[in-house]
Protein backbone atom coordinates (compact mmCIF):
# COMPACT_ATOMS: atom_id res chain seq x y z
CA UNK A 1 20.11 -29.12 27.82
CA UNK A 2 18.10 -27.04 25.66
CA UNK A 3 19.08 -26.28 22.21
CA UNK A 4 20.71 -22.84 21.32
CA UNK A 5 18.09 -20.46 20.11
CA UNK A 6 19.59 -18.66 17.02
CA UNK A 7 17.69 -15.15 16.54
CA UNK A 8 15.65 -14.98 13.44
CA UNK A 9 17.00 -11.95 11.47
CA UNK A 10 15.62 -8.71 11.23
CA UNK A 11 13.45 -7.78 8.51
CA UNK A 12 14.00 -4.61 6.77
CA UNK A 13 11.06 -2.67 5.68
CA UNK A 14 11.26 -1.68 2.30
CA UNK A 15 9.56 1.68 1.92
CA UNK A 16 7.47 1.66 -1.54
CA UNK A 17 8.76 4.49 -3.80
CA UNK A 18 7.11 6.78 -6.30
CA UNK A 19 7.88 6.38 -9.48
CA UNK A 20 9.69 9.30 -11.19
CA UNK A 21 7.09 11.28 -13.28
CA UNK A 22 8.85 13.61 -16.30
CA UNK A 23 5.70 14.53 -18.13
CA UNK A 24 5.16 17.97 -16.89
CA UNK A 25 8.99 18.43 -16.12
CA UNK A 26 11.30 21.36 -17.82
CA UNK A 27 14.95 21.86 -17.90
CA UNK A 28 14.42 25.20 -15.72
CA UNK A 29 12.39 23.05 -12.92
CA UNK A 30 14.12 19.82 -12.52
CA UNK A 31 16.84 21.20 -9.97
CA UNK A 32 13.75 21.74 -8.10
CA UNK A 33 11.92 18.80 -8.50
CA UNK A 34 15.20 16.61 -7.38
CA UNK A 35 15.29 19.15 -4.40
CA UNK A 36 12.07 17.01 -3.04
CA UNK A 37 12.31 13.81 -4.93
CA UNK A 38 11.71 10.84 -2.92
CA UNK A 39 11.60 7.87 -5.79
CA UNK A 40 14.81 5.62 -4.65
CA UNK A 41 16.48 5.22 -1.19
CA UNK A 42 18.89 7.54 -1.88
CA UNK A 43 17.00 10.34 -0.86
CA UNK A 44 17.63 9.53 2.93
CA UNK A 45 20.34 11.41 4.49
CA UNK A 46 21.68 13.07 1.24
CA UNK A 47 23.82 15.91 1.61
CA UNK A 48 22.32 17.52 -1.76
CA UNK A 49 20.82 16.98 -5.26
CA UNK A 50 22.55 17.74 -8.68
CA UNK A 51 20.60 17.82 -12.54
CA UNK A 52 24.66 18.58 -14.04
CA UNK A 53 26.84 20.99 -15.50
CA UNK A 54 27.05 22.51 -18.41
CA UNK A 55 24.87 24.25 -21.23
CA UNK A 56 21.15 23.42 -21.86
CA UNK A 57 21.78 23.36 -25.51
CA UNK A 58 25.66 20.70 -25.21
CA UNK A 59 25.57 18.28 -27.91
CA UNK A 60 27.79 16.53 -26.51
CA UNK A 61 26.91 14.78 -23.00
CA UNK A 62 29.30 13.02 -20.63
CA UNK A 63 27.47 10.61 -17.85
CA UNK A 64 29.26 9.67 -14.92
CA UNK A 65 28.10 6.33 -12.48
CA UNK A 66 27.19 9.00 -9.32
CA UNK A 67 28.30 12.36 -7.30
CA UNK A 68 30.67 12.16 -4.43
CA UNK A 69 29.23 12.65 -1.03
CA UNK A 70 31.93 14.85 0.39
CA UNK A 71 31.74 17.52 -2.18
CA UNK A 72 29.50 21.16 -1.94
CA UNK A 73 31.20 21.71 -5.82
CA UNK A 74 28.03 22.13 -8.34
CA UNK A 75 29.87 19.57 -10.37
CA UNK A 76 29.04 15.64 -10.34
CA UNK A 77 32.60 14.74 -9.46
CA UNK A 78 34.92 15.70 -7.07
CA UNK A 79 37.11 18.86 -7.64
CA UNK A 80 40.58 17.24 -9.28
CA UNK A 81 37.98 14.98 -11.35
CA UNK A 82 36.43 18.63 -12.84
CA UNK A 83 39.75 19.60 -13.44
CA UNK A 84 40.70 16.85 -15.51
CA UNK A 85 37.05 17.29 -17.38
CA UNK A 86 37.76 20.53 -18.57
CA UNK A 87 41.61 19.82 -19.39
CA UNK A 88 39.50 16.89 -21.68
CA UNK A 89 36.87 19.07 -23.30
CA UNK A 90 39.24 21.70 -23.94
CA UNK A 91 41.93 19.11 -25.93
CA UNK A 92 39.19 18.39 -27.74
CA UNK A 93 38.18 21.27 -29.07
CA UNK A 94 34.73 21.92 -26.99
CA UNK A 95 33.82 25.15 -25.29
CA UNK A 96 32.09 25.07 -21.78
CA UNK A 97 28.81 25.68 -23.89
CA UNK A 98 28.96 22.29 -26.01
CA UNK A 99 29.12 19.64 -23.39
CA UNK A 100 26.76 18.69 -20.31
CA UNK A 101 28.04 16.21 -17.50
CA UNK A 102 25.53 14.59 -15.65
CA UNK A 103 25.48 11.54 -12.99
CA UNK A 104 23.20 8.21 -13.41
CA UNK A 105 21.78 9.42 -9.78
CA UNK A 106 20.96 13.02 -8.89
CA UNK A 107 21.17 12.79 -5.48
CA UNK A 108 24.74 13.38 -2.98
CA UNK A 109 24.09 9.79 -1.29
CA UNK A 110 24.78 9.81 2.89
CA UNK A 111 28.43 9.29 3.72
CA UNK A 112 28.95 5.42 3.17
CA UNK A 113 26.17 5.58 0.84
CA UNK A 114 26.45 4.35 -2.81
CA UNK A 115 23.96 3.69 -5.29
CA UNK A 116 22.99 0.34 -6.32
CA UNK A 117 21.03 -0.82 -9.06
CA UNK A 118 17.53 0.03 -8.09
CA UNK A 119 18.18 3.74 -7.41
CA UNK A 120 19.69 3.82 -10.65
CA UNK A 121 16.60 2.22 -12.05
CA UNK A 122 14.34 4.49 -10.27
CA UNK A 123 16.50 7.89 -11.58
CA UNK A 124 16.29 6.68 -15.03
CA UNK A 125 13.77 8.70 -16.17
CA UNK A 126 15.38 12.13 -15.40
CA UNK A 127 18.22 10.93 -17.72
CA UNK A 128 15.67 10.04 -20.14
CA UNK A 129 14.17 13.04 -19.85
CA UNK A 130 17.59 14.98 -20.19
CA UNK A 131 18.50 13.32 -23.88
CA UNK A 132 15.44 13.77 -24.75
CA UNK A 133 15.89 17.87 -23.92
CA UNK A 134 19.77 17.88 -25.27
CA UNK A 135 19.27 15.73 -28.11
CA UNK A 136 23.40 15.30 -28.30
CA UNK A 137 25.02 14.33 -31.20
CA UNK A 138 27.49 11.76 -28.71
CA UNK A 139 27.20 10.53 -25.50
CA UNK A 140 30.20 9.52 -23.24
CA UNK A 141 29.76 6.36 -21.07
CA UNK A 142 32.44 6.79 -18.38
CA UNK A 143 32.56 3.92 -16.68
CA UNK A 144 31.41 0.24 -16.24
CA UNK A 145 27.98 1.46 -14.79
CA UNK A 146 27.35 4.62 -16.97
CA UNK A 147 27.98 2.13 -19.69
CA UNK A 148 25.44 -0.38 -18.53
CA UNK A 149 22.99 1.72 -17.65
CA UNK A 150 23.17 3.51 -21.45
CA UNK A 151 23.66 0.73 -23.55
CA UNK A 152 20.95 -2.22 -24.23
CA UNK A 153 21.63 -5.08 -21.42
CA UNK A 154 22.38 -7.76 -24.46
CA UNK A 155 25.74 -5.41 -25.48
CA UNK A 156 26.76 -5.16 -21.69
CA UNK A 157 25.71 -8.39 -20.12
CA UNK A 158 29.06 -10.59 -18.70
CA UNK A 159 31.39 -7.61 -20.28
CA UNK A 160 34.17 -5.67 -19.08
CA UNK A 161 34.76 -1.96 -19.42
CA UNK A 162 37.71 -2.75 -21.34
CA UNK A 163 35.76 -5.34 -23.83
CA UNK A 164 32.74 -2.19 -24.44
CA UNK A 165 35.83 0.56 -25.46
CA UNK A 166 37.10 1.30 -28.73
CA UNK A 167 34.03 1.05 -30.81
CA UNK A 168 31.36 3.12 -31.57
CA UNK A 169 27.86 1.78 -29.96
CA UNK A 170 24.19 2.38 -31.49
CA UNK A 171 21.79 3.18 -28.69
CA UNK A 172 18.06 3.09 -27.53
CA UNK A 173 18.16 6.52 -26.02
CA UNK A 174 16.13 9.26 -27.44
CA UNK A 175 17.32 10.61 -30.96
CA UNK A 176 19.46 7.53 -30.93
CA UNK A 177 22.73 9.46 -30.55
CA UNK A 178 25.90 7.48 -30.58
CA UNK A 179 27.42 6.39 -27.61
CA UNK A 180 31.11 5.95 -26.54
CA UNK A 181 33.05 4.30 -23.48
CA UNK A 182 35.82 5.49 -21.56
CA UNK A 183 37.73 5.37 -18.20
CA UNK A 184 36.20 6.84 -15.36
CA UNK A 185 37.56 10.61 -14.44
CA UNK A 186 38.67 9.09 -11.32
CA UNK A 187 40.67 6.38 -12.67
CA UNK A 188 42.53 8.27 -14.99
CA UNK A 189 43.64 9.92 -12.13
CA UNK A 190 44.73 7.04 -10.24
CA UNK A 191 46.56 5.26 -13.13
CA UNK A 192 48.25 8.03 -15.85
CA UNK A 193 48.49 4.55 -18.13
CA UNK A 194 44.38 5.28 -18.58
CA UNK A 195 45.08 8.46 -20.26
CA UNK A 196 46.31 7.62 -23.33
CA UNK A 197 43.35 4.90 -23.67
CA UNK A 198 40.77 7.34 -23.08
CA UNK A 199 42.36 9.83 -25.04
CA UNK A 200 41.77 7.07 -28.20
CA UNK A 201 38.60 6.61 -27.59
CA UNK A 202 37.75 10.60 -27.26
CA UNK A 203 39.30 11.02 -30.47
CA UNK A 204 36.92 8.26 -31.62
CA UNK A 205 34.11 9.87 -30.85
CA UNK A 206 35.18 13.33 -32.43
CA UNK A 207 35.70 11.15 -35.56
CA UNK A 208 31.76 10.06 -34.98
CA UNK A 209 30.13 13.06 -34.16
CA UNK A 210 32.08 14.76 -37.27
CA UNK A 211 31.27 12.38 -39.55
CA UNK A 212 27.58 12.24 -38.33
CA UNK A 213 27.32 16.17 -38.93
CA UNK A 214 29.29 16.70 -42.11
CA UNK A 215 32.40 18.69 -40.71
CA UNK A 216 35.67 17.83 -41.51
């Protein structure tokens, strides 16, 4: 009796991406460039591309891990998620033209889709680019991957959301603006026990940015 043949598996090609390029980018022209960006696999079956919301000239800029597929909003998060946003800004004392919200990824991945650690990798650079442009006096983490991707490896590496909150982080980013963790939109919704949490560290980073500009 012959032995069972067990079926080798199938290889997956790996397409070779571009590398994004930023050098000759504007604010007015990236929602156009992402329009035909091709640089991570996320590009396939997307249902739409996203730079953010908000003003070009927000000092204060909130970065969420990616945009819901399901949504046609021109928000990165789902509807009830923006809702909470602005009930956040507001309580805080920001207008619509001092904040920005963008995603890690620009791209509405496929239904089923979600990014993983290369696409994030490869959409770096628009980020880059954006802090670069905004030059914010805070940045907002919100959420495990928002803070990972934000923060040097050696201050996330092995570390829970909850273990990065509460504290007030130096950064690598351009202008070296201070960044702060929080709860993702979409958890405070699911738990109201996150509010209060993220509430704390919001008014942290009010503290931050005020003391970093001299108001009182």
């Amino acid at each position: 009796m012959e032995p069972t043949r067990v079926p080798e598996p199938e290889r997956v090609e790996r397409i070779a991406r571009v590398p994004v390029r930023v050098d000759d980018l504007r604010w007015e022209t990236l929602d156009e460039r992402l329009q035909t960006c091709e640089s991570c696999a996320l590009c396939e079956g997307r249902s739409g591309t996203l730079a953010g919301w908000g003003s070009p000239t927000a000092k204060w800029l909130f970065v969420v891990d990616h945009m819901p597929s399901t949504e046609r909003n021109q928000q990165p998060v789902g509807v009830d998620e923006f809702t909470l946003f602005q009930a956040i800004y507001q309580a805080m004392g920001l207008t619509a033209e001092e904040v920005f919200m963008t995603s890690l990824t620009k791209c509405r991945a496929a239904p089923g889709a979600a990014p993983i650690a290369e696409d994030i990798a490869q959409c770096a650079p628009y980020l880059q680019q954006q802090i670069q442009w905004l030059q914010p006096h805070m940045v907002v983490a919100m959420g495990l991957p928002a803070a990972q991707a934000l923060l040097d490896s050696a201050r996330t590496q092995g570390r829970a959301l909850g273990q990065l909150r509460g504290q007030v982080h130096p950064s690598p980013l351009a202008g070296e603006p201070a960044v702060v963790v929080t709860y993702p939109l979409a958890a405070m919704l699911r738990s109201a026990s996150e509010k209060p949490k993220a509430w704390a560290d919001l008014c942290l980073a009010l503290f931050e940015v005020d003391a970093r500009t001299g108001q009182t």
